[in-house]
Protein backbone atom coordinates (compact mmCIF):
# COMPACT_ATOMS: atom_id res chain seq x y z
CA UNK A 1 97.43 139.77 125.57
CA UNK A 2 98.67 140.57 128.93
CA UNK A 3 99.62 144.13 129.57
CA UNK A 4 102.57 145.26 132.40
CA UNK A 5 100.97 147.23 134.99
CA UNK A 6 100.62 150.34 134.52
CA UNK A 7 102.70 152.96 137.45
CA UNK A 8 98.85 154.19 138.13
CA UNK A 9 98.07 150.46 139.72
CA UNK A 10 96.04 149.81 136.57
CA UNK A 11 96.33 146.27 135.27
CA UNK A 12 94.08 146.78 132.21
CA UNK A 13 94.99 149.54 129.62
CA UNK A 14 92.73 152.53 129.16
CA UNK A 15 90.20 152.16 126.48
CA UNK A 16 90.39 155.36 124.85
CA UNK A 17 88.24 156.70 121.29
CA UNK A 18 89.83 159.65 119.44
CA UNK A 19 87.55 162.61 118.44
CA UNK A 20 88.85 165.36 116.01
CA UNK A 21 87.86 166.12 112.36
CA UNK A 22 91.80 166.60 111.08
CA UNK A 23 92.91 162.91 110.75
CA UNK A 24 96.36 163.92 110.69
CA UNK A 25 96.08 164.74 114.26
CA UNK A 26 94.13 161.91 115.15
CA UNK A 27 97.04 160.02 113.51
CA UNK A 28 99.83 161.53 115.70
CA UNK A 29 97.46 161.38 118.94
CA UNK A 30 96.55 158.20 118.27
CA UNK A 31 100.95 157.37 118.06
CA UNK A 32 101.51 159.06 120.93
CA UNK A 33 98.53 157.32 122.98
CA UNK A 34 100.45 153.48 121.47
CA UNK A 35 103.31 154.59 122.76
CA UNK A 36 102.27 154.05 126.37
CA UNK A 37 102.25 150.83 126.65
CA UNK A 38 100.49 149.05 128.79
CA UNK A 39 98.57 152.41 129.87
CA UNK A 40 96.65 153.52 126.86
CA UNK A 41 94.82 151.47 124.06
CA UNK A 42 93.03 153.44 121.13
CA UNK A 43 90.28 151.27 120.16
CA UNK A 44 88.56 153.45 117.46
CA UNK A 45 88.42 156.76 115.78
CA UNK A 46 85.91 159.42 114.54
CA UNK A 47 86.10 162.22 112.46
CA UNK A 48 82.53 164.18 113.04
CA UNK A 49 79.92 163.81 115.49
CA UNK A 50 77.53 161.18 113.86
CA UNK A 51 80.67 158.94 113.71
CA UNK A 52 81.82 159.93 117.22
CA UNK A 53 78.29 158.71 118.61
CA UNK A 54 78.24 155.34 116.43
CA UNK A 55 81.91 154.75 117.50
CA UNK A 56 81.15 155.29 121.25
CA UNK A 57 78.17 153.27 121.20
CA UNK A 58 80.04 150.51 119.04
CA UNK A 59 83.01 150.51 121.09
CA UNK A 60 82.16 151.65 124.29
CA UNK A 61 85.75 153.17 125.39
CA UNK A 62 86.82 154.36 128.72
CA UNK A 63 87.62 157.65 127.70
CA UNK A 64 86.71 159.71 124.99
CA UNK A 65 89.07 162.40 123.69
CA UNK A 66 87.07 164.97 122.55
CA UNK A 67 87.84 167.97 120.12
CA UNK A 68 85.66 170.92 121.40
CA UNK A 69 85.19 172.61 117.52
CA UNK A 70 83.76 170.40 114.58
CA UNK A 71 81.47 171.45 111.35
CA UNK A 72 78.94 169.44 112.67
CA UNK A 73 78.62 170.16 116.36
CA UNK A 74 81.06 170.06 118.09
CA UNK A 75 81.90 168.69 121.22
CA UNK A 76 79.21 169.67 123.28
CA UNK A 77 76.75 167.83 120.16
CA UNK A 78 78.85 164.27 120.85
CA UNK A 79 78.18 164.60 124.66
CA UNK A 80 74.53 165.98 124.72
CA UNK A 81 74.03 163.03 122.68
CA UNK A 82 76.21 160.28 123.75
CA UNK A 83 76.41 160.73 127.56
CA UNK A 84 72.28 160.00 127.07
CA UNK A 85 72.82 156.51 126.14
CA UNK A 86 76.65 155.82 127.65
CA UNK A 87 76.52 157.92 131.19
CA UNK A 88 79.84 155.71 132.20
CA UNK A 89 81.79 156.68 129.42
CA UNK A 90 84.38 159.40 130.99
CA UNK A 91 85.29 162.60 128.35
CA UNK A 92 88.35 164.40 127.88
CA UNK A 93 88.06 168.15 125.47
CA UNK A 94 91.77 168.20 123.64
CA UNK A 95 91.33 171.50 121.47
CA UNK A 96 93.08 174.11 120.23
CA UNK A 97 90.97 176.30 122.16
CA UNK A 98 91.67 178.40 125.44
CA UNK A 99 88.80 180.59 125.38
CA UNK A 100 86.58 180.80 128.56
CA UNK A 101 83.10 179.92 126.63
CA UNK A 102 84.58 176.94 124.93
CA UNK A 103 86.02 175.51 128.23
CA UNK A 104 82.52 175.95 130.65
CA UNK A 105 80.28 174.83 127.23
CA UNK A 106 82.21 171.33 127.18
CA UNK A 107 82.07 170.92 130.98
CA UNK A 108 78.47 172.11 131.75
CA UNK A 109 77.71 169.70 128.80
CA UNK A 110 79.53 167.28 130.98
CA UNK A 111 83.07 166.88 129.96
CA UNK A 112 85.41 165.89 133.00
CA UNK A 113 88.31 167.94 131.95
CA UNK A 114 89.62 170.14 129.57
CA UNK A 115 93.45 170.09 128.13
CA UNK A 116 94.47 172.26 124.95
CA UNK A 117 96.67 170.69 122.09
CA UNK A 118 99.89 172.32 123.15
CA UNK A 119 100.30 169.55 126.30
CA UNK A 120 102.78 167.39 125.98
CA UNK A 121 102.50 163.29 124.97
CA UNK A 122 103.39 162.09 128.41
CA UNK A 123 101.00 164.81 130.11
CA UNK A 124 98.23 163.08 127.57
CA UNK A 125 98.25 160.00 128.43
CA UNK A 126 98.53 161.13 132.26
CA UNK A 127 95.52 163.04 131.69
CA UNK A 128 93.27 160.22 130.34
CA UNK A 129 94.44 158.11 133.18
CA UNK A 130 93.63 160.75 135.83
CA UNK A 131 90.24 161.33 134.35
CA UNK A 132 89.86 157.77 133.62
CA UNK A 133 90.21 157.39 137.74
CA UNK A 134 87.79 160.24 138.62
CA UNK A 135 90.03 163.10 138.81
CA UNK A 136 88.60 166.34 136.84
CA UNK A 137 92.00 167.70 134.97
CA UNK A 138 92.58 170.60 133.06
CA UNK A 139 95.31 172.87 131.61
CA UNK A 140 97.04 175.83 133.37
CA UNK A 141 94.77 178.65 133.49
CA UNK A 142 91.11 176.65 132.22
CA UNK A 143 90.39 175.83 135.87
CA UNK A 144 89.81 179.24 136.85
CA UNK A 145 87.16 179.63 134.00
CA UNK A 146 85.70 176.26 135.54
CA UNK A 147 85.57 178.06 139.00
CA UNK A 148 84.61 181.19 137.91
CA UNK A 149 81.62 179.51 136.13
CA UNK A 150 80.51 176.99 139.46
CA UNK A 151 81.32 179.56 141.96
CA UNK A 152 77.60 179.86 142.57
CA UNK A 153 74.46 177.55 141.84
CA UNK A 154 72.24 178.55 138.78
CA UNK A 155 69.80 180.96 139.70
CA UNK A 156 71.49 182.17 142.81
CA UNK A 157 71.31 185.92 141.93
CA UNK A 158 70.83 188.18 144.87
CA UNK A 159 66.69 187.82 146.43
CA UNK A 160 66.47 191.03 145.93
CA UNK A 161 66.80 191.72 142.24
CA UNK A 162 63.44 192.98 140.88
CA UNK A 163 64.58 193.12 136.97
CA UNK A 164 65.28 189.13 137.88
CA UNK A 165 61.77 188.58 139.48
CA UNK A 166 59.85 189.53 136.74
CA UNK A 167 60.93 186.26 134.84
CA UNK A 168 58.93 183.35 135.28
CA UNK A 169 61.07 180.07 136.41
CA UNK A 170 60.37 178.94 132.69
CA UNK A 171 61.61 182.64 131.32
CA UNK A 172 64.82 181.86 133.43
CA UNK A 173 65.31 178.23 132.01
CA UNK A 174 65.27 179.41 129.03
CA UNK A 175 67.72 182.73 129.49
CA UNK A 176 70.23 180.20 131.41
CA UNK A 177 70.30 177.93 127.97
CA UNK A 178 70.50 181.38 125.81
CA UNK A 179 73.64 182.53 128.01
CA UNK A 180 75.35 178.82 127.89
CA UNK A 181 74.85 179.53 123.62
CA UNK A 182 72.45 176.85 123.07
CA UNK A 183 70.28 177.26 119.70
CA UNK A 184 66.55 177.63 120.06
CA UNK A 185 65.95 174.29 118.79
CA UNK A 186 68.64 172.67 121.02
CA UNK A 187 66.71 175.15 123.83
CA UNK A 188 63.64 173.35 122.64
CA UNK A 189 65.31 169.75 122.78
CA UNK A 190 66.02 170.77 126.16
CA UNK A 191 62.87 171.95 127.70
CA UNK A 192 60.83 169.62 126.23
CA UNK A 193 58.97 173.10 124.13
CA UNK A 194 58.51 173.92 120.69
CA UNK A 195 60.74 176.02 118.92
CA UNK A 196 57.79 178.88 118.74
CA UNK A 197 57.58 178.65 122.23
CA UNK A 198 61.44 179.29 123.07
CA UNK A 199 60.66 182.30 120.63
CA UNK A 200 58.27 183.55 122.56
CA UNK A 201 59.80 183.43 126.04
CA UNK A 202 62.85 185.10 124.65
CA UNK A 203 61.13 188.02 122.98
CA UNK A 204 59.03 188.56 126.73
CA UNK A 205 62.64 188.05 128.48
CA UNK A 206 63.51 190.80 125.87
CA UNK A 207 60.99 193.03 126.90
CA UNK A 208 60.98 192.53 130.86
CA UNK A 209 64.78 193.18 130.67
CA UNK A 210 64.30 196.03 128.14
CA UNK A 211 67.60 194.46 125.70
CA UNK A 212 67.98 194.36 122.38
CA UNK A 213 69.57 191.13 121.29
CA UNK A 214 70.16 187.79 122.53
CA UNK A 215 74.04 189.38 123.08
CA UNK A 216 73.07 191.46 125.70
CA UNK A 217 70.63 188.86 127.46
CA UNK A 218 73.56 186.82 127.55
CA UNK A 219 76.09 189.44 129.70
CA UNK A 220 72.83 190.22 131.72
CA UNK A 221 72.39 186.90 132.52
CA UNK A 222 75.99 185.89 133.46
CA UNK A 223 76.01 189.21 135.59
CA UNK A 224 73.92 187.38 137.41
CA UNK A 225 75.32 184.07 137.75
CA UNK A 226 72.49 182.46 135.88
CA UNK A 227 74.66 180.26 133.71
């Protein structure tokens, strides 16, 4: 079936797979989305994040809308997971969700833009297509976490902190995953480490840094823009 172009110069619709664990909102997204025609096709669905990783391998879409909160994971699960084996597939966080930690977890896991649920049907679908094209969109106000967040590299903490150079580079890759709220076995996962050793290297952290709980190592280390 031949589709009109598209006002973006796009001659093929946007492949797009829903993500969200209350089908009545996929249901109404996935409306809205089949209402641009031409722009927008939904080619498949999920409901948690072992169904959101099938789909996307299955269906390979464009664009994944992503909901950032699930019982299973989460957002940041689907794209730890999927972006391994799909790096071309382009994701979109649609949540509910304005808070600064939900925003910078989704894009540090590698998210391209984050809108919340309270944007409009024809702002949607101009979203997907911006993303879809390489732009990095977000909602009013969520950028400025984004900045915030970026505004230096990891690790760039002033030279001359001695409670920061009594960590070991490995002490430090783990703190950075602590502060982003990674679990010790996604830590683990990460580092290529057992779970005993991330254990270890947090209770030393812990004891360089003279904290109590992984709370406070987390404000210590985005204090100094280690996240």
């Amino acid at each position: 079936m031949n589709h009109p172009e598209a006002k973006t110069g796009q001659t093929q619709p946007v492949r797009v797979f829903l993500v969200d664990d209350h089908a009545l909102f996929r249901t109404g997204a996935k409306a809205e989305l089949t209402n641009a025609s031409g722009i927008i096709e939904v080619v498949g669905e999920a409901g948690s994040v072992g169904e959101a990783v099938a789909g996307i391998g299955h269906f390979e879409p464009d664009v994944v809308l992503l909901d950032v909160h699930m019982p299973d994971g989460g957002g940041a699960e689907v794209l730890r997971r999927a972006r391994k084996t799909h790096p071309n597939v382009v994701f979109l966080a649609l949540s509910v969700s304005d808070a600064a930690e939900d925003v910078i977890a989704v894009i540090r896991a590698g998210a391209r833009g984050y809108v919340t649920k309270t944007i409009s049907a024809r702002e949607l679908v101009d979203a997907v297509v911006r993303v879809h094209h390489g732009d990095a969109v977000f909602s009013p106000r969520l950028a400025g976490f984004v900045l915030d967040a970026f505004a230096d590299r990891p690790g760039a903490a002033p030279i001359n902190d001695p409670e920061l150079d009594l960590l070991t580079p490995r002490e430090r890759d783990v703190l950075r995953l602590l502060a982003r709220g990674y679990a010790y076995k996604e830590i683990a996962a990460e580092l290529f480490i057992s779970v005993k050793t991330v254990e270890t290297h947090v209770s030393s952290v812990l004891r360089k840094t003279q904290l109590s709980n992984r709370y406070e190592l987390s404000r210590w280390a985005t204090d100094r823009r280690l996240i």
